[in-house]
N, C-alpha and C. Protein backbone atom coordinates (compact mmCIF):
# COMPACT_ATOMS: atom_id res chain seq x y z
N UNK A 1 -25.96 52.23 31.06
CA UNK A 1 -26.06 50.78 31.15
C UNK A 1 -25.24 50.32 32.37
N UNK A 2 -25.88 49.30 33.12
CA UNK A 2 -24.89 48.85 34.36
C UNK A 2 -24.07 48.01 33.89
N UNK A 3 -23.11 47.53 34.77
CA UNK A 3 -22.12 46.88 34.55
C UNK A 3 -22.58 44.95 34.49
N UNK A 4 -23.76 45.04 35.27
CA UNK A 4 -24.24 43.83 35.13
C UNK A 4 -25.56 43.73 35.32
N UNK A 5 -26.10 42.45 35.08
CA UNK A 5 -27.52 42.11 35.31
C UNK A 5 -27.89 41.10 36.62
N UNK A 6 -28.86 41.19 37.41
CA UNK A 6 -28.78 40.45 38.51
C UNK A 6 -29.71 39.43 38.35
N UNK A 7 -30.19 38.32 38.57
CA UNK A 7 -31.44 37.58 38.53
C UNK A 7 -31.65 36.24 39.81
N UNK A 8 -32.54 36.03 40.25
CA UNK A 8 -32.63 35.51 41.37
C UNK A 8 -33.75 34.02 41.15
N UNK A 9 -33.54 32.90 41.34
CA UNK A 9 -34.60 31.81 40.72
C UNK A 9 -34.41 30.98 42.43
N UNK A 10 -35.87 30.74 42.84
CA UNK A 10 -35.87 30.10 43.74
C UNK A 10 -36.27 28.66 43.40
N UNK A 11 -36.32 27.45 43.84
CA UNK A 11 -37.14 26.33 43.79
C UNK A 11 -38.17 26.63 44.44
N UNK A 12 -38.96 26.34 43.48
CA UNK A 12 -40.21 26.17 43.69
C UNK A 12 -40.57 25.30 44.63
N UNK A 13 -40.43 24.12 44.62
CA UNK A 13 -40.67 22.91 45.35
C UNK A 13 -40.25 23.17 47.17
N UNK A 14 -39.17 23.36 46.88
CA UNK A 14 -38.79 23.78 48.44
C UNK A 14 -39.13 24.89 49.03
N UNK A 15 -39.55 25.82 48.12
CA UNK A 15 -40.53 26.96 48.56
C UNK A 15 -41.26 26.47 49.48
N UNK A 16 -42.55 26.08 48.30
CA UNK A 16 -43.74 25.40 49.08
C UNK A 16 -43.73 23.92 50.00
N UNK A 17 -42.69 23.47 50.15
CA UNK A 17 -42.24 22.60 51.12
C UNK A 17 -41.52 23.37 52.23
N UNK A 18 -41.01 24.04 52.55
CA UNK A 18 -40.39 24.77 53.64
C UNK A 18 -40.74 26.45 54.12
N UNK A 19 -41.71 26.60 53.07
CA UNK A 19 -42.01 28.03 54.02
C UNK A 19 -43.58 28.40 53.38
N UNK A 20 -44.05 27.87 52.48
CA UNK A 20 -45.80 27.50 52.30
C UNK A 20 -46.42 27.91 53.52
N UNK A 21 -46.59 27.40 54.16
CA UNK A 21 -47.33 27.10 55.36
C UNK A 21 -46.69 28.18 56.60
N UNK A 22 -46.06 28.99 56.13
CA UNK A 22 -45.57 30.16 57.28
C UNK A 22 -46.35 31.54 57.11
N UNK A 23 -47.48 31.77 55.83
CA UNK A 23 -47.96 32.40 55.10
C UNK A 23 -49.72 32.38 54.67
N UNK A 24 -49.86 33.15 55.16
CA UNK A 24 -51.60 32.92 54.74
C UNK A 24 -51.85 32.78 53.78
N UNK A 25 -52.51 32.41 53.08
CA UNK A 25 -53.25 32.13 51.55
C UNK A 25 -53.03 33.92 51.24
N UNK A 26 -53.91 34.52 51.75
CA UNK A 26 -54.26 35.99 51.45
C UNK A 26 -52.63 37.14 51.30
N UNK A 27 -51.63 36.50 51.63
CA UNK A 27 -50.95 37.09 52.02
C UNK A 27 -50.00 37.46 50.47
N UNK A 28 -50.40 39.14 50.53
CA UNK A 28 -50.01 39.58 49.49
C UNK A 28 -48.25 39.79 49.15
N UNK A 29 -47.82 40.18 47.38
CA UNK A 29 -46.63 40.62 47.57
C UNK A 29 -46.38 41.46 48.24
N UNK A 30 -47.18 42.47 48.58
CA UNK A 30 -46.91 43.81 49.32
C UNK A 30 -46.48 43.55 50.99
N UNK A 31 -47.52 42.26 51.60
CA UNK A 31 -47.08 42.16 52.86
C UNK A 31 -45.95 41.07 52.95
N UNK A 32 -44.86 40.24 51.78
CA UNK A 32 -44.08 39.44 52.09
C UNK A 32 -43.03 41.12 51.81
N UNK A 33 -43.13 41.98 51.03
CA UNK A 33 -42.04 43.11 51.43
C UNK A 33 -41.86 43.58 52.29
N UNK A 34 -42.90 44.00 53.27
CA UNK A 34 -42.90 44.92 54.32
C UNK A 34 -42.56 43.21 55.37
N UNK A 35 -42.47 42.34 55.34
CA UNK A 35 -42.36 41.14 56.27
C UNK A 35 -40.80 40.87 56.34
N UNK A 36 -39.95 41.51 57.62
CA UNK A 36 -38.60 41.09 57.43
C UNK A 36 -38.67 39.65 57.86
N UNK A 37 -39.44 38.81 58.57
CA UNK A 37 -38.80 37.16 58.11
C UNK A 37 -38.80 36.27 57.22
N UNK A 38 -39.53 37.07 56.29
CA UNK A 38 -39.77 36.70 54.90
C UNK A 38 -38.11 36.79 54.55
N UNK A 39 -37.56 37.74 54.51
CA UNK A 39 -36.21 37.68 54.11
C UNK A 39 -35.62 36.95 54.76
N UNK A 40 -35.28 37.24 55.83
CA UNK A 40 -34.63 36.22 56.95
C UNK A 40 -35.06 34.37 56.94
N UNK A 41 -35.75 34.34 56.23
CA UNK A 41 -36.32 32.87 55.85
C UNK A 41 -35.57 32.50 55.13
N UNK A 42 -35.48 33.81 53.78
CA UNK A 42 -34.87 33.46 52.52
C UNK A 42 -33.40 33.40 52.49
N UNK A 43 -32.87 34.47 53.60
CA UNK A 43 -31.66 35.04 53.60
C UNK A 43 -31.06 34.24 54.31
N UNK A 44 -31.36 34.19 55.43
CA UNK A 44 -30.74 33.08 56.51
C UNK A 44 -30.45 31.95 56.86
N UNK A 45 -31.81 30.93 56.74
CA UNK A 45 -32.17 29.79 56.90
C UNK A 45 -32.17 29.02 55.56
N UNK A 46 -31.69 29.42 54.80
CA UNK A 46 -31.87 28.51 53.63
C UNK A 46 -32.71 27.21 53.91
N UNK A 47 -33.71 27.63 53.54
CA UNK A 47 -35.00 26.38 53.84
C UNK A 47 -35.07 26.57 52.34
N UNK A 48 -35.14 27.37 51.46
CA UNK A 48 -35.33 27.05 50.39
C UNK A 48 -33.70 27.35 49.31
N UNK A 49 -33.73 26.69 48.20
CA UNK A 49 -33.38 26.56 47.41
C UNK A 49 -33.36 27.04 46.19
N UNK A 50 -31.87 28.33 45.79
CA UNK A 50 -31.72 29.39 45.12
C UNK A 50 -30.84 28.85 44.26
N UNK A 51 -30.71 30.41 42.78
CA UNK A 51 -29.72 30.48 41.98
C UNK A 51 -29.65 31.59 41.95
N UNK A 52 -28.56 32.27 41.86
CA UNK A 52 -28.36 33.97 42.22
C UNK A 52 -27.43 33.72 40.84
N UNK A 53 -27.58 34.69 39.90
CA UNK A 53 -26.91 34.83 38.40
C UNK A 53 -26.58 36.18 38.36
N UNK A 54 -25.53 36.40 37.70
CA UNK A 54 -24.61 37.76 37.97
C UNK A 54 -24.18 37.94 36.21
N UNK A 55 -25.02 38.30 35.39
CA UNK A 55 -24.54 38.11 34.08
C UNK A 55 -23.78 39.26 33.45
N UNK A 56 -22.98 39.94 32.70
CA UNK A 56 -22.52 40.72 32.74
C UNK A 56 -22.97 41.38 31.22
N UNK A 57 -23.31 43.05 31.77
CA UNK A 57 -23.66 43.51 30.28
C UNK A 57 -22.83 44.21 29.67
N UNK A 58 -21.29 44.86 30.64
CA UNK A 58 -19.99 45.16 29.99
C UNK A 58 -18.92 44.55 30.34
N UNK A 59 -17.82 45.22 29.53
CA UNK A 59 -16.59 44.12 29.69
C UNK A 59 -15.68 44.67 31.12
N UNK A 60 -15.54 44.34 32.24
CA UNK A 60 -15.02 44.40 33.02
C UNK A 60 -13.13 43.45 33.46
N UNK A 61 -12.46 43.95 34.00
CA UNK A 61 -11.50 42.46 33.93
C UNK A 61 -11.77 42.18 34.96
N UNK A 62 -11.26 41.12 35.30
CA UNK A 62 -11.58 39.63 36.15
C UNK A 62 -10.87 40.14 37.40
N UNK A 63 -9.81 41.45 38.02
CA UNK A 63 -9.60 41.73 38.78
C UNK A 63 -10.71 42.68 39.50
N UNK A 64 -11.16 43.87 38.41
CA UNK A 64 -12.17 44.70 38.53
C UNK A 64 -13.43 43.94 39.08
N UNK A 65 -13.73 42.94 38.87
CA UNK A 65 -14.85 42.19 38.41
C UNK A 65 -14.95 41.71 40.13
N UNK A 66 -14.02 40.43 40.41
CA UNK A 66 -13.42 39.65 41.61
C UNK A 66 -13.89 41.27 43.00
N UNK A 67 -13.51 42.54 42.59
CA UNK A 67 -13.06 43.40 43.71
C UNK A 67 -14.47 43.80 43.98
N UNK A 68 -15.31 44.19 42.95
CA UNK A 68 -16.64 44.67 43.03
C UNK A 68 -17.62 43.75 43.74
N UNK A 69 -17.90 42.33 43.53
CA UNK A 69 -18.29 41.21 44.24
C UNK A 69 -17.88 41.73 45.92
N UNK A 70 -16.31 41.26 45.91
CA UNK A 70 -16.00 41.40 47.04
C UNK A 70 -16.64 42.71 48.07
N UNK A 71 -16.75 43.85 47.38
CA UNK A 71 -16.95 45.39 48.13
C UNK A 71 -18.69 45.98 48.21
N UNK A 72 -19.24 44.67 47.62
CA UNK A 72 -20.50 44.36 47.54
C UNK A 72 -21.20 43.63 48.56
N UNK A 73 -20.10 42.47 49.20
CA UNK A 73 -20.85 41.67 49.79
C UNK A 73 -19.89 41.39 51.29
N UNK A 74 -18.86 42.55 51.14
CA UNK A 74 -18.09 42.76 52.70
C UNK A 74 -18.84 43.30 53.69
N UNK A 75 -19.95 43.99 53.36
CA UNK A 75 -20.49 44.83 54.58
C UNK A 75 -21.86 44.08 55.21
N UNK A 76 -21.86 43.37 54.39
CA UNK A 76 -22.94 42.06 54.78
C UNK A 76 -22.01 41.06 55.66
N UNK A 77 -21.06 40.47 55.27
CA UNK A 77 -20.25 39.55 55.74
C UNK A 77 -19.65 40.07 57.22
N UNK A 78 -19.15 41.15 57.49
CA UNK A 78 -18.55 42.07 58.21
C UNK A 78 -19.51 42.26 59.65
N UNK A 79 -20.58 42.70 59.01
CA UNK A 79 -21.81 42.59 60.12
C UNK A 79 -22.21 40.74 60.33
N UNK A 80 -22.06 39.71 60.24
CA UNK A 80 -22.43 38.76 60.82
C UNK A 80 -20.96 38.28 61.50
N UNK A 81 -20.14 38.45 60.88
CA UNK A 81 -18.45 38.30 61.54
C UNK A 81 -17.50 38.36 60.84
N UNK A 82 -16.53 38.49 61.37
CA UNK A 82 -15.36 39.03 60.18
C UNK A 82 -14.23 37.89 60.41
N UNK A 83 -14.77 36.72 60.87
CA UNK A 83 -14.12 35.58 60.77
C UNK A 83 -14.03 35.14 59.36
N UNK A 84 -15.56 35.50 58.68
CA UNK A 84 -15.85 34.82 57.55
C UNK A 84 -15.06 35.85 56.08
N UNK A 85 -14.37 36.86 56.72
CA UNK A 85 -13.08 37.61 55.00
C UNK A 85 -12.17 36.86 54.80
N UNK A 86 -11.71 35.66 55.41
CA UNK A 86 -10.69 35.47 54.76
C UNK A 86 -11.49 34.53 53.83
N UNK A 87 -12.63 33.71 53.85
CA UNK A 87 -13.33 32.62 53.15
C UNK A 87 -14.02 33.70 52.05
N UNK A 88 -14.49 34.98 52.17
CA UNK A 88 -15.03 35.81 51.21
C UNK A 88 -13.64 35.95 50.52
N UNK A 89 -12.67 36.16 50.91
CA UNK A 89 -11.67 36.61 50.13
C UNK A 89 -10.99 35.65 48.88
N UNK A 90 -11.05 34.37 49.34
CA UNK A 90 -10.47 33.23 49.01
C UNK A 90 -11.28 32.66 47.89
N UNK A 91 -12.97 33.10 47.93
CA UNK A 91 -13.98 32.98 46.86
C UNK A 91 -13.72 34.22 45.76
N UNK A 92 -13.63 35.30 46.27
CA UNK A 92 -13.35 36.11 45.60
C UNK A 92 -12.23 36.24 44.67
N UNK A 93 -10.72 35.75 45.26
CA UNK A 93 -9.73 35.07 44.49
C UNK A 93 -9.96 34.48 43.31
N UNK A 94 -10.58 33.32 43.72
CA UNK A 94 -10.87 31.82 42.76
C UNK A 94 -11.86 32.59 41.87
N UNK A 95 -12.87 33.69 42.19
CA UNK A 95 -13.62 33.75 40.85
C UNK A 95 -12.44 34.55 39.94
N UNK A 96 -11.79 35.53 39.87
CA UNK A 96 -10.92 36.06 39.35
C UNK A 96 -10.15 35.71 38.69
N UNK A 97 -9.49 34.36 39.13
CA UNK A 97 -8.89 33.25 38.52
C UNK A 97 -9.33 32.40 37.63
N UNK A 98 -11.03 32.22 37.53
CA UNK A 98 -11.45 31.63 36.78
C UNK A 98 -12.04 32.65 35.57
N UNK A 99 -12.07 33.94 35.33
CA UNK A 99 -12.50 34.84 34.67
C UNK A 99 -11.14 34.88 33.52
N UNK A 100 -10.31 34.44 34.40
CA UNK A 100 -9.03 34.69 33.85
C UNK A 100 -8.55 36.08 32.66
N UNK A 101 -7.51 35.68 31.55
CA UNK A 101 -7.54 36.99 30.60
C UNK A 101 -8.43 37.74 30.19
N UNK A 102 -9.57 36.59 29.28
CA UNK A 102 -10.55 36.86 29.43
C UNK A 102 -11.36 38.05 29.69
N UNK A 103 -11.40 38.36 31.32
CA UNK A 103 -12.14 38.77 32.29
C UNK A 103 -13.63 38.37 32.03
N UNK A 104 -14.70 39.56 32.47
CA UNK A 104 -15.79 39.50 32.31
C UNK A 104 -16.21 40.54 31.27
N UNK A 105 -16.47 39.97 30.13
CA UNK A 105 -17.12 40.11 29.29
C UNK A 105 -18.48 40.14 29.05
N UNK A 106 -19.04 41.04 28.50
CA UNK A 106 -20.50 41.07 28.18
C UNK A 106 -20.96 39.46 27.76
N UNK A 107 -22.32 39.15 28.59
CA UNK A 107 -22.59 37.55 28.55
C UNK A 107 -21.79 36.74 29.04
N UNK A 108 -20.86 36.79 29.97
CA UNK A 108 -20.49 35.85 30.64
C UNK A 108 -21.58 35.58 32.41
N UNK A 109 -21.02 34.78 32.71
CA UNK A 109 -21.96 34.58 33.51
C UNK A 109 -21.09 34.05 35.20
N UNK A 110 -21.93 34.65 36.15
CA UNK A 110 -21.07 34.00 37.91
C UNK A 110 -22.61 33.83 38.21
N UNK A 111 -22.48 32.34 38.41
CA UNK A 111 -23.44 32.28 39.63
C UNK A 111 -23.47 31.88 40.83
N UNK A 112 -24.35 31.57 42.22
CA UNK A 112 -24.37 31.37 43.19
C UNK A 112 -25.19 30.32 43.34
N UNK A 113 -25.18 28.95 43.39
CA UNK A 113 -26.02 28.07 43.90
C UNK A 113 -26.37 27.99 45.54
N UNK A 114 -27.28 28.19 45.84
CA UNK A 114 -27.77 28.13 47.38
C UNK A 114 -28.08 26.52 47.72
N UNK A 115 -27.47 25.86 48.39
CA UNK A 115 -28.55 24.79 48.55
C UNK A 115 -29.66 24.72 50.82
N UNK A 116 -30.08 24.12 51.03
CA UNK A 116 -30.44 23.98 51.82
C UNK A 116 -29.29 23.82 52.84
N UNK A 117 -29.25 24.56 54.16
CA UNK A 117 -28.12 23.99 54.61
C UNK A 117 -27.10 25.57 54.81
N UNK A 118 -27.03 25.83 53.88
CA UNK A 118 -26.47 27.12 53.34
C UNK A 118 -25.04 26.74 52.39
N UNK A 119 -24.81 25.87 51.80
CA UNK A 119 -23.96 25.37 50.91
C UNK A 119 -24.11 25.87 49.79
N UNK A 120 -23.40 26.68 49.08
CA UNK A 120 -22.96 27.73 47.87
C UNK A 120 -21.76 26.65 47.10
N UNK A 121 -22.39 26.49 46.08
CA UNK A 121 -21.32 26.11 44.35
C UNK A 121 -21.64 27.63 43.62
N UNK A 122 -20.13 27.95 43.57
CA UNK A 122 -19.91 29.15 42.77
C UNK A 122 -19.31 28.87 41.38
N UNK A 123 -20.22 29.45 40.25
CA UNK A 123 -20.04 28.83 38.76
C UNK A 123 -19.66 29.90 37.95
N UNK A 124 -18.87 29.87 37.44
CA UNK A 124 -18.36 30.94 35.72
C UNK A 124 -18.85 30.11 34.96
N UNK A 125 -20.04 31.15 33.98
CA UNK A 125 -19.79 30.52 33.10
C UNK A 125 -20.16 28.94 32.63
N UNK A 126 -21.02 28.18 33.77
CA UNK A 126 -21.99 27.26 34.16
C UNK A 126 -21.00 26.07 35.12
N UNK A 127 -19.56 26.52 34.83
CA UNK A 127 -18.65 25.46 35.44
C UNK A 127 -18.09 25.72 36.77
N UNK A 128 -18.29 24.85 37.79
CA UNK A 128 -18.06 25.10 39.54
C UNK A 128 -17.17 25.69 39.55
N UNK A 129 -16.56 26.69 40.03
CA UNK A 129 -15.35 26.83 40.26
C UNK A 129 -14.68 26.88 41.69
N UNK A 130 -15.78 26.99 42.48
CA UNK A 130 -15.50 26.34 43.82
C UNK A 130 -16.90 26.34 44.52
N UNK A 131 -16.74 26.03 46.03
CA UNK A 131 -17.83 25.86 46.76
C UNK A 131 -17.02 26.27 48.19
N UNK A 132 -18.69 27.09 48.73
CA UNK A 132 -18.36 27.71 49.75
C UNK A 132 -19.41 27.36 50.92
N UNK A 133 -19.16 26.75 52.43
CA UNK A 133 -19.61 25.68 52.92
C UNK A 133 -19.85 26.75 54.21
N UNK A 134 -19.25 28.27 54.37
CA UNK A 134 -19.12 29.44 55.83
C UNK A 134 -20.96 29.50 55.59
N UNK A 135 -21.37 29.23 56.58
CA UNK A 135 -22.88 29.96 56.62
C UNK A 135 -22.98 31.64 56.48
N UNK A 136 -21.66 32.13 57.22
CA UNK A 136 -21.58 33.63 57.38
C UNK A 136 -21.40 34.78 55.83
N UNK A 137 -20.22 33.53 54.82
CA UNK A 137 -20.32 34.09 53.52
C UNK A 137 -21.81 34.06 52.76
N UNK A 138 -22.09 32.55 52.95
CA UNK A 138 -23.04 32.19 52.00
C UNK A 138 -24.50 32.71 51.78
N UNK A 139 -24.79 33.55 53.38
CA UNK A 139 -26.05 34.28 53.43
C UNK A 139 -25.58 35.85 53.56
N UNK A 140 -24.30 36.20 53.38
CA UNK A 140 -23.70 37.80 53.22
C UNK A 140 -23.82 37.89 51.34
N UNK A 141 -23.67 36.76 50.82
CA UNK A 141 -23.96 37.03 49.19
C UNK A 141 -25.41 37.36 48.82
N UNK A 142 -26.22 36.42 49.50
CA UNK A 142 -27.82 36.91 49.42
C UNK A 142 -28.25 37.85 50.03
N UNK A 143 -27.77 38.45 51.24
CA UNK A 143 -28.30 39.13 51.56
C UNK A 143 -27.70 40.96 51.04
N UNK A 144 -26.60 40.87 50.23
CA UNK A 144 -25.58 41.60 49.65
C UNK A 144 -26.62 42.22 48.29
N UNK A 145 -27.55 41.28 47.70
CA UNK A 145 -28.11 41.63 46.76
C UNK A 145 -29.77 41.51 46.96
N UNK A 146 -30.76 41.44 48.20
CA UNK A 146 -31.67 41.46 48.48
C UNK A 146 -31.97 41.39 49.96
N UNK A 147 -30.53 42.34 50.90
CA UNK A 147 -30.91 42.78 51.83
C UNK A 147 -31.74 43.91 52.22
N UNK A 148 -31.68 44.22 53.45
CA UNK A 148 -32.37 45.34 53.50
C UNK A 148 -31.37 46.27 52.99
N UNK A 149 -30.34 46.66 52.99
CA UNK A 149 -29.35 47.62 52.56
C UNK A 149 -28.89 47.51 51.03
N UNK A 150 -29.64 46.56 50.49
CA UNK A 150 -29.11 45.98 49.33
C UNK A 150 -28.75 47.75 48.19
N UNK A 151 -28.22 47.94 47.46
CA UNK A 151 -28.13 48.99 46.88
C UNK A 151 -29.64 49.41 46.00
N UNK A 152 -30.00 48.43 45.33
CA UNK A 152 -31.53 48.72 44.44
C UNK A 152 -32.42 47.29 45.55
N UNK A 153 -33.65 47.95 45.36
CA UNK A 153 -34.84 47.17 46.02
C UNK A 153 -35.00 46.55 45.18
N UNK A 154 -35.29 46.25 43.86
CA UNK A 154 -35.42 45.73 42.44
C UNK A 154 -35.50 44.00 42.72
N UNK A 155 -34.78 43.70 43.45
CA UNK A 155 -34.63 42.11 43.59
C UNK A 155 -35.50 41.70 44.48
N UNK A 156 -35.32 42.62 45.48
CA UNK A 156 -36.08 42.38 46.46
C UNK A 156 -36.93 42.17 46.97
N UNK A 157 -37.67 43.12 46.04
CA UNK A 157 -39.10 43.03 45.71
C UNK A 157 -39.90 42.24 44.54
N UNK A 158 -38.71 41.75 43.65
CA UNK A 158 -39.07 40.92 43.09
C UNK A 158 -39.59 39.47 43.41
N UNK A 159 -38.60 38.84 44.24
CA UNK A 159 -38.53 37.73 44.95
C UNK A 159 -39.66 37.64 45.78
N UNK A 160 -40.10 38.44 46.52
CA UNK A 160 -41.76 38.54 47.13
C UNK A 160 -42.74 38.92 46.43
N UNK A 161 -42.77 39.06 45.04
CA UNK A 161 -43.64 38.98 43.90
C UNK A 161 -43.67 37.45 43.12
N UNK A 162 -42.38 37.09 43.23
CA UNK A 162 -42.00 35.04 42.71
C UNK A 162 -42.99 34.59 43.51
N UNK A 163 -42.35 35.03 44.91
CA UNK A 163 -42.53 33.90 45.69
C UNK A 163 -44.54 33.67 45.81
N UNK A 164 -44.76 35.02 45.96
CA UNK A 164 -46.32 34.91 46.08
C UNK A 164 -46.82 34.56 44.36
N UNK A 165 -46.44 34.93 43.58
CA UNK A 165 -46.94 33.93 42.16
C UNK A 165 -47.04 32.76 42.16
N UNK A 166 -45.78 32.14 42.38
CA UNK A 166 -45.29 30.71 42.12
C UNK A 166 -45.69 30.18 43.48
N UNK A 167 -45.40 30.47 44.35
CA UNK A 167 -45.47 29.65 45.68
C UNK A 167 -46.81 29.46 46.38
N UNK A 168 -47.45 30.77 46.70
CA UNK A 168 -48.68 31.34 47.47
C UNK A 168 -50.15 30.94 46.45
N UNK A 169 -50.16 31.29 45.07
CA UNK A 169 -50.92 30.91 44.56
C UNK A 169 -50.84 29.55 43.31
N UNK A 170 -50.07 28.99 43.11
CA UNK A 170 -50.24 27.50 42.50
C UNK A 170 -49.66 26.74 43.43
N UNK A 171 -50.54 25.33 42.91
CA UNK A 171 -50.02 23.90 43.53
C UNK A 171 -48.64 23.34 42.80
């Protein structure tokens, strides 16, 4: 069993308002995988509008927990600039802090709000616990879990299976 569960929810709406029309009708899940600006749309430009959920299926503590995030999403961050560790670090802190004694427990929950822009509200547990405003962190977290280097393709390929369900074929 892994240590956690990953899940990825785009808006719909801003989907098909900001990247609809970059995409042929015909254009299968298979060719938004093999399509790196498909990612780079998703990853980069925040034209659309995410929730990245990090739920946990064992009990980890909130230091363990805070370090794994961090060693997950440094080598993403690292490659766009390494201006942006001390702001990864400082997120990484604050979730730790908010996991508190606690820690992470099976069913607790971290998520990542994306908004347009590249503006990240980071939530335990459904409650903000901060917000992160670095463009350099905020697309090293997405791209940390549905880059090309990402550890499992699983998301990755999921998200270009969403996106062509929900986006490509309904109004």
């Amino acid at each position: 069993m892994t240590q956690y569960a990953v899940g990825l929810y785009m808006d719909v709406h801003s989907a098909r308002r900001n990247l609809r029309s970059h995409y042929k009708e015909n254009t299968s899940p298979e060719m938004l995988m093999a399509d790196k600006t498909f990612y780079a749309d998703m990853i980069n430009d925040f034209r659309v509008s995410s929730r990245l959920v990090i739920k946990m299926n064992r009990h980890m503590s909130a230091k363990s927990m805070a370090e794994l995030l961090k060693d997950k999403i440094e080598p993403a961050a690292k490659k766009r600039y390494a201006s942006a560790m001390p702001i990864l670090e400082a997120m990484c802190a604050t979730i730790e802090k908010s996991l508190g004694d606690q820690g992470a427990n099976p069913g607790r929950e971290i998520s990542f709000v994306f908004f347009q822009g590249g503006r990240v509200y980071v939530l335990v547990d459904g409650v903000m616990v901060t917000e992160v405003t670095d463009w350099g962190v905020s697309s090293s977290i997405l791209e940390s879990f549905v880059g090309e280097d990402a550890q499992t393709q699983d998301l990755r390929h999921s998200l270009a299976r969403g996106f062509h369900t929900h986006v490509m074929l309904k109004e």
